[in-house]
N, C-alpha and C. Protein backbone atom coordinates (compact mmCIF):
# COMPACT_ATOMS: atom_id res chain seq x y z
N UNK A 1 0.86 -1.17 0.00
CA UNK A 1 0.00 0.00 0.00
C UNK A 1 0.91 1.23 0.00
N UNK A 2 1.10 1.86 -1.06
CA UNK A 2 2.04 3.19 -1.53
C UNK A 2 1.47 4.24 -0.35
N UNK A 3 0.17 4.31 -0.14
CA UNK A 3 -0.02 5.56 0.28
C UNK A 3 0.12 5.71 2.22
N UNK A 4 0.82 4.21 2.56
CA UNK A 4 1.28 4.23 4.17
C UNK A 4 2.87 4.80 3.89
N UNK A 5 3.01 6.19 4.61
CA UNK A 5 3.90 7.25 4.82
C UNK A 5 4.09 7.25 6.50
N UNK A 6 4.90 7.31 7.19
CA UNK A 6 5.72 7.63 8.01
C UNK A 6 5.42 9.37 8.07
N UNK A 7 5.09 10.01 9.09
CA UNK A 7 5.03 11.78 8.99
C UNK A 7 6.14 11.80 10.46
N UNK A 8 6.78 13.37 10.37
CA UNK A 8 7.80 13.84 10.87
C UNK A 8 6.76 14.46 12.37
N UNK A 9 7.95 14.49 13.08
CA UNK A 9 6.50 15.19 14.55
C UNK A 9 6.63 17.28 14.16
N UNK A 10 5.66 17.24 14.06
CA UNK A 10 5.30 19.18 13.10
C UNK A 10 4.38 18.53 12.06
N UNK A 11 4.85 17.46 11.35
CA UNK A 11 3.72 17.45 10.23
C UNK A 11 2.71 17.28 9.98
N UNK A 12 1.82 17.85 9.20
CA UNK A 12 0.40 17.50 9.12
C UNK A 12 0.08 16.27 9.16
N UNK A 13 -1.02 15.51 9.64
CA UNK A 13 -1.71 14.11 9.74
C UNK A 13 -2.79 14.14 8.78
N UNK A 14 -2.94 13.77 7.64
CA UNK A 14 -3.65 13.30 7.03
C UNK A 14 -3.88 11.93 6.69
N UNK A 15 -4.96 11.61 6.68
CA UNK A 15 -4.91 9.98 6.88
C UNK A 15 -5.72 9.59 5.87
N UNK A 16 -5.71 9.02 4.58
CA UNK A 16 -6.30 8.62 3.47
C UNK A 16 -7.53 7.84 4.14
N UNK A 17 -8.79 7.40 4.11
CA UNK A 17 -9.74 6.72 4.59
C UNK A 17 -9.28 5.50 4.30
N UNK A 18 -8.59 4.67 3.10
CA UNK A 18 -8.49 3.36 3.24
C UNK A 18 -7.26 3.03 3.87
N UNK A 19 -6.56 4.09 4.44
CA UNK A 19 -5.45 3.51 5.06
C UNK A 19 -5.75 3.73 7.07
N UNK A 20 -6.90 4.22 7.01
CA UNK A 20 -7.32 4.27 8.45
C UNK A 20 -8.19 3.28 8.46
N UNK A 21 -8.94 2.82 7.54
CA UNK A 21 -9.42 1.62 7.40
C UNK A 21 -8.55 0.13 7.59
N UNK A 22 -7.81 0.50 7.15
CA UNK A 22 -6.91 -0.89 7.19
C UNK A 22 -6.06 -0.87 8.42
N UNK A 23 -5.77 0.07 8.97
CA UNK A 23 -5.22 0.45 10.25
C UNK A 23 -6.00 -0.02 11.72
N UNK A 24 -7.65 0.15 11.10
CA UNK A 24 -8.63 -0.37 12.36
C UNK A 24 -8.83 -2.03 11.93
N UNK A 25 -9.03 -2.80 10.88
CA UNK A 25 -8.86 -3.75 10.59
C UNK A 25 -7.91 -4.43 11.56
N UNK A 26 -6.73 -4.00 11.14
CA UNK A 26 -5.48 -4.56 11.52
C UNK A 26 -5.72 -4.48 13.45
N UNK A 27 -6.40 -3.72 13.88
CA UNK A 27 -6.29 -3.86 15.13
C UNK A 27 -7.58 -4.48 15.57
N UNK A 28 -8.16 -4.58 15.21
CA UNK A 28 -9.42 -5.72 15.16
C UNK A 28 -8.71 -7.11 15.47
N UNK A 29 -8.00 -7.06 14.53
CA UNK A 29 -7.68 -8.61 14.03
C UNK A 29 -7.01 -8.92 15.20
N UNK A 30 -6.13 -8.05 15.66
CA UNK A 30 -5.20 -8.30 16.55
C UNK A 30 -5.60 -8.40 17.92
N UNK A 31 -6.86 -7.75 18.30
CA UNK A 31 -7.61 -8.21 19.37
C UNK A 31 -8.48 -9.20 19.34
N UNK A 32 -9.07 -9.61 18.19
CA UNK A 32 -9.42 -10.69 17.99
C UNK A 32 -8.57 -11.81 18.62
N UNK A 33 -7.33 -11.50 17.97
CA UNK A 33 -6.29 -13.38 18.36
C UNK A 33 -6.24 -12.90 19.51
N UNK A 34 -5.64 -11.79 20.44
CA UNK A 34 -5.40 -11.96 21.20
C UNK A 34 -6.79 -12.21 22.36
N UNK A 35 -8.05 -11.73 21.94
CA UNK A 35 -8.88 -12.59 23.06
C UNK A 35 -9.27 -13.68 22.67
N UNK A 36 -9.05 -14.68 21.74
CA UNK A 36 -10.05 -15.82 20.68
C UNK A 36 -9.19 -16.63 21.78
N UNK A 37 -9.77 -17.73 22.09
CA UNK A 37 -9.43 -19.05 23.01
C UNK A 37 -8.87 -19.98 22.40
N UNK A 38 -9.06 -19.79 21.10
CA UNK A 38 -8.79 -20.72 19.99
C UNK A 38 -7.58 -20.57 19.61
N UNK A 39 -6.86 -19.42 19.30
CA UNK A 39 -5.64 -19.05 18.29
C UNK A 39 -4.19 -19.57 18.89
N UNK A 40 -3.70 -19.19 18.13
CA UNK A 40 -2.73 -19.85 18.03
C UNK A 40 -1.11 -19.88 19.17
N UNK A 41 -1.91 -18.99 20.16
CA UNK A 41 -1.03 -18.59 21.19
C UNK A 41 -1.30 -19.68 22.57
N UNK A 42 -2.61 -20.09 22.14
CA UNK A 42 -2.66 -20.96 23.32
C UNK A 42 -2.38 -22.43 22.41
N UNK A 43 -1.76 -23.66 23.17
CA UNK A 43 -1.13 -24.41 22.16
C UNK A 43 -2.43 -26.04 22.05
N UNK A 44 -3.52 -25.58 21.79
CA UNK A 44 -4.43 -26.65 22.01
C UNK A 44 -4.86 -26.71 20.06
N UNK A 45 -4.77 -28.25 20.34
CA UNK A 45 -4.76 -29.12 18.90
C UNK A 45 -5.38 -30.76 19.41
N UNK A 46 -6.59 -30.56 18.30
CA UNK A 46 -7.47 -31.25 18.41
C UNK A 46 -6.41 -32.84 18.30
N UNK A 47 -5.63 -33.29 17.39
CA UNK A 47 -4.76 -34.25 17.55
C UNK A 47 -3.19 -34.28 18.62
N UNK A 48 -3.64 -33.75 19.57
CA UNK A 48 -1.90 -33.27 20.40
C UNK A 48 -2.47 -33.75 21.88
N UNK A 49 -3.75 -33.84 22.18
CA UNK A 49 -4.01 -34.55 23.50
C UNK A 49 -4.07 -32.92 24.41
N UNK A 50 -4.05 -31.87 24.17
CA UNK A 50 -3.77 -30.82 24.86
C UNK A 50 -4.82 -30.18 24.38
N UNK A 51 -5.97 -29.77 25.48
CA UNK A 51 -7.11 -29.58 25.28
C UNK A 51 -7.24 -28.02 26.22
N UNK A 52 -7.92 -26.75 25.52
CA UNK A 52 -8.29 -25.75 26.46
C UNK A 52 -9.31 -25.69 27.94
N UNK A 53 -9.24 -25.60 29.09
CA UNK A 53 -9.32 -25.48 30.14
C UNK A 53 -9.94 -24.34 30.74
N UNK A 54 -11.43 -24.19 31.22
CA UNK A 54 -11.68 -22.91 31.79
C UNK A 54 -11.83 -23.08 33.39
N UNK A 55 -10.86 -22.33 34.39
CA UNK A 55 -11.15 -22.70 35.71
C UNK A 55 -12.27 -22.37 36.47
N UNK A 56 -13.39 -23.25 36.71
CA UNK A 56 -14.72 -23.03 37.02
C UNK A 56 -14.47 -23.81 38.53
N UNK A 57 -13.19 -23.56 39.06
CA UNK A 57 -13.08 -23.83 40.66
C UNK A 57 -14.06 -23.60 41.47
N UNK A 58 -14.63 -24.43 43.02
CA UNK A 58 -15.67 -24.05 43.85
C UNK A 58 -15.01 -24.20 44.78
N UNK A 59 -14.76 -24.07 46.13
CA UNK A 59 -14.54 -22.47 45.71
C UNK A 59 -13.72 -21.66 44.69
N UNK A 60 -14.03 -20.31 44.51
CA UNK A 60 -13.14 -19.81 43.03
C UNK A 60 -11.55 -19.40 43.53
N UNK A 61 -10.93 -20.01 43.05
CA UNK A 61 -9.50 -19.71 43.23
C UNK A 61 -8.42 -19.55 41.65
N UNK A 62 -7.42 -19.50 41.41
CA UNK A 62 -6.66 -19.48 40.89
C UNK A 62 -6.12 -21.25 41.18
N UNK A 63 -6.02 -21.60 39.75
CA UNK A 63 -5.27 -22.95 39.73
C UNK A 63 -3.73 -22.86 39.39
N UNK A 64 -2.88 -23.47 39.89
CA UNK A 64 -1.95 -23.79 39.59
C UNK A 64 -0.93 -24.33 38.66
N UNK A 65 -0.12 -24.35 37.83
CA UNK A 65 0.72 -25.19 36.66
C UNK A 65 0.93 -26.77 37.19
N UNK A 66 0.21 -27.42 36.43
CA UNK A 66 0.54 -29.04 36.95
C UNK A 66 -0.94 -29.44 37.83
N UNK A 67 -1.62 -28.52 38.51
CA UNK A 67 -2.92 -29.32 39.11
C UNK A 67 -3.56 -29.87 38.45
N UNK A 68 -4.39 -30.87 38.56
CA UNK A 68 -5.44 -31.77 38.33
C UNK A 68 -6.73 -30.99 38.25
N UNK A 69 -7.33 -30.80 37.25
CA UNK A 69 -8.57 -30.40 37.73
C UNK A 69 -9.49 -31.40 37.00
N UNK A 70 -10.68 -31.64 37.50
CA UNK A 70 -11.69 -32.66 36.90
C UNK A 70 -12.58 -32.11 35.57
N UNK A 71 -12.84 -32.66 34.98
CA UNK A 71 -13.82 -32.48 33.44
C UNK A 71 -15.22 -32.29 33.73
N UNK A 72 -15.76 -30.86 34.28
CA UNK A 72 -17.07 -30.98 34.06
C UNK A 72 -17.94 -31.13 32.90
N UNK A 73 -17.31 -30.72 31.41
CA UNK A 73 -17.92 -31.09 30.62
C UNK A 73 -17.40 -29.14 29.55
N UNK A 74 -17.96 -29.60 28.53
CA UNK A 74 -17.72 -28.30 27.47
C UNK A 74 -18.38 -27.29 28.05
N UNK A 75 -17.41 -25.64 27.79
CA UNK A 75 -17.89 -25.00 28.46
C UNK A 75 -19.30 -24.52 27.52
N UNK A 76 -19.37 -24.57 26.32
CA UNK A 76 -21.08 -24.56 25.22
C UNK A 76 -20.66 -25.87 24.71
N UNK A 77 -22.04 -26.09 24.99
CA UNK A 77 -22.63 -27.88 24.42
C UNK A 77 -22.96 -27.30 22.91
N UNK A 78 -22.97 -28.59 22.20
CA UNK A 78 -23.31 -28.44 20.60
C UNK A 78 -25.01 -27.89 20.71
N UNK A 79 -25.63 -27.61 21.70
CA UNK A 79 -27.12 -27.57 22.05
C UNK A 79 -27.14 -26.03 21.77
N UNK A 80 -25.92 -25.67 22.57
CA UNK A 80 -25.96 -23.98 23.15
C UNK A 80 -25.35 -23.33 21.84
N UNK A 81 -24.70 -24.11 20.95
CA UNK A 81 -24.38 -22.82 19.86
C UNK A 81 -22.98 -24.45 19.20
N UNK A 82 -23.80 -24.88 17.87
CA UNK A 82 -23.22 -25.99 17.33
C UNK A 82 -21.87 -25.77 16.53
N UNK A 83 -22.00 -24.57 16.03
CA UNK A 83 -20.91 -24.13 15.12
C UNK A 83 -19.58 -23.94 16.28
N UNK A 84 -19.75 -22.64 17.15
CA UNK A 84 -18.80 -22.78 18.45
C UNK A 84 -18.03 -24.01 18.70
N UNK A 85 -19.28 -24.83 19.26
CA UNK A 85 -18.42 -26.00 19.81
C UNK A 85 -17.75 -26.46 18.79
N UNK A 86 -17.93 -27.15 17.36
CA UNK A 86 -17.28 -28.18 16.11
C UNK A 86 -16.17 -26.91 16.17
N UNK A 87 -16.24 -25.41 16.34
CA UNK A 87 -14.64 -24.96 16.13
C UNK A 87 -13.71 -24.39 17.27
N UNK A 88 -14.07 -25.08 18.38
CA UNK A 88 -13.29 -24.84 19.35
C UNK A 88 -14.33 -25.22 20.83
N UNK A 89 -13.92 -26.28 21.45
CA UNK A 89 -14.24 -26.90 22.62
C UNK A 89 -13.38 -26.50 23.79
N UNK A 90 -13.97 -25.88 24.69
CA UNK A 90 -13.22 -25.23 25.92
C UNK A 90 -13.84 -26.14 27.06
N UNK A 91 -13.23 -26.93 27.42
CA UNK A 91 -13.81 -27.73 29.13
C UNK A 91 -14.09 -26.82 30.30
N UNK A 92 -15.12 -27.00 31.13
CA UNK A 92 -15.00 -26.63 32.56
C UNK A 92 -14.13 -27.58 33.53
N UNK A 93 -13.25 -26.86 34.19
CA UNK A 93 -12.36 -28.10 35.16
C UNK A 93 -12.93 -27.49 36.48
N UNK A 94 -12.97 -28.19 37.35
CA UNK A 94 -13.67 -28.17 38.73
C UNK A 94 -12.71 -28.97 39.25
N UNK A 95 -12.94 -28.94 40.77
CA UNK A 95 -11.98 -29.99 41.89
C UNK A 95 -12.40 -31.10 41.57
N UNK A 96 -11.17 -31.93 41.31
CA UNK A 96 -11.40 -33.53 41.22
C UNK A 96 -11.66 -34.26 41.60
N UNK A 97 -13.03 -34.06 41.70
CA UNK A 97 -13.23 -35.42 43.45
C UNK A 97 -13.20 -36.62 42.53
N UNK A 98 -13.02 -37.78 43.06
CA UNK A 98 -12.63 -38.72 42.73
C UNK A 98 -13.98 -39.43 42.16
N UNK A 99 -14.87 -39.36 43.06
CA UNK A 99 -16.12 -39.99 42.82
C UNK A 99 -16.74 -39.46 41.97
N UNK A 100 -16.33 -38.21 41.28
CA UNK A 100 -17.58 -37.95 40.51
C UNK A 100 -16.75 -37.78 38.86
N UNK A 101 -15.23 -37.92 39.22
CA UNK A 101 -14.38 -37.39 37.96
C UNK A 101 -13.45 -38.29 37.66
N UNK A 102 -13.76 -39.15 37.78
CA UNK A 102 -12.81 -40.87 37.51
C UNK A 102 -12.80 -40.77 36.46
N UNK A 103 -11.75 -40.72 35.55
CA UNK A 103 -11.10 -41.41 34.43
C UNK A 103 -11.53 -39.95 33.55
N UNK A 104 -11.36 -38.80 34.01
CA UNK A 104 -12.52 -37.89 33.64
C UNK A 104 -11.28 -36.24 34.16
N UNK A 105 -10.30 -36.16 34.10
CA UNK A 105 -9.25 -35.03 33.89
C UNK A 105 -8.47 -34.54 33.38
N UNK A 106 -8.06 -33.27 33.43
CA UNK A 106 -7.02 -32.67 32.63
C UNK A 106 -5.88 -32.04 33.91
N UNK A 107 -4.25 -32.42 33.22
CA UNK A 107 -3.33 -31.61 34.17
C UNK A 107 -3.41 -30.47 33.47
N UNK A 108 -2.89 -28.96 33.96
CA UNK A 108 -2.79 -27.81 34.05
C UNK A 108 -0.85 -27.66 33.57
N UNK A 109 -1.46 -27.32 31.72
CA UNK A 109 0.44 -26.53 31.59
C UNK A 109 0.54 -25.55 32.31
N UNK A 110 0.45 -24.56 32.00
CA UNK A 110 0.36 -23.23 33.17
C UNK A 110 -0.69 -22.99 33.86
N UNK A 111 -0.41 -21.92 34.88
CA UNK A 111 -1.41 -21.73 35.70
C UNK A 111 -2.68 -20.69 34.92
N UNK A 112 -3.78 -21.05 35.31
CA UNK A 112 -4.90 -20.56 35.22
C UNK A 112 -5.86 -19.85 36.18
N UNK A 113 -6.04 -18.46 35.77
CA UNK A 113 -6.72 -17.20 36.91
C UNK A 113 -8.40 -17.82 37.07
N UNK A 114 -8.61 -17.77 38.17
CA UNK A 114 -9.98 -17.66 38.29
C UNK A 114 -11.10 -17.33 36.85
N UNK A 115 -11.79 -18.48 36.68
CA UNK A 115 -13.03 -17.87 35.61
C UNK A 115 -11.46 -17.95 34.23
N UNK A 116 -11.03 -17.86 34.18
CA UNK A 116 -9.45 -18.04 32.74
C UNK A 116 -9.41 -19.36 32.15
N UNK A 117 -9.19 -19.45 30.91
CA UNK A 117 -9.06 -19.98 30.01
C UNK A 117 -7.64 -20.90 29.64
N UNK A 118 -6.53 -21.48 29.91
CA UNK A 118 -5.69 -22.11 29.12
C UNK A 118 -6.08 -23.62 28.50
């Protein structure tokens, strides 16, 4: 795009509309990845066994790197919004009681904030 110029500090700001256009784009996009649960910063792949994690702790705490937390289930069911889930499945993890989360957990790569996503 010829008409993205660099201006000196004194100089006039004129800003062509498609290049302030593409300027808000570009920061769209970029808040997009950076809040999407999905992208590519968090390292979850449907074939890698490494699945996203939302800490739905009771009481609410902050989880730890390496804890156990139990599988309550997707945080939207294919019920609550079908497209969502087929492109990105986020679990609720809760305390692992044994009796109710047998054979039924995920360990924690890093730590995860209250109500947070890894």
């Amino acid at each position: 795009m010829s008409s993205l110029k660099k201006v000196k500090p004194g100089d006039p700001l004129v800003i062509p509309a498609v290049v302030y256009n593409t300027f808000v784009d570009a920061a769209r996009d970029y808040l997009d990845r950076r809040n999407d649960q999905a992208q590519e910063a968090h390292p979850a792949a449907r074939h890698s066994g490494i699945v996203l994690v939302r800490n739905d702790l009771d009481p609410p705490q902050p989880a730890e790197r390496f804890w156990v937390l139990g599988i309550d289930g997707p945080v939207i069911s294919p019920s609550d919004n079908l497209e969502e889930f087929s492109n990105r499945v986020v679990l609720s993890g809760a305390v692992p009681w044994i009796s109710t989360y047998r054979d039924r957990f995920v360990v924690l790569l890093e730590p995860v904030a209250t109500g947070g996503i890894w």
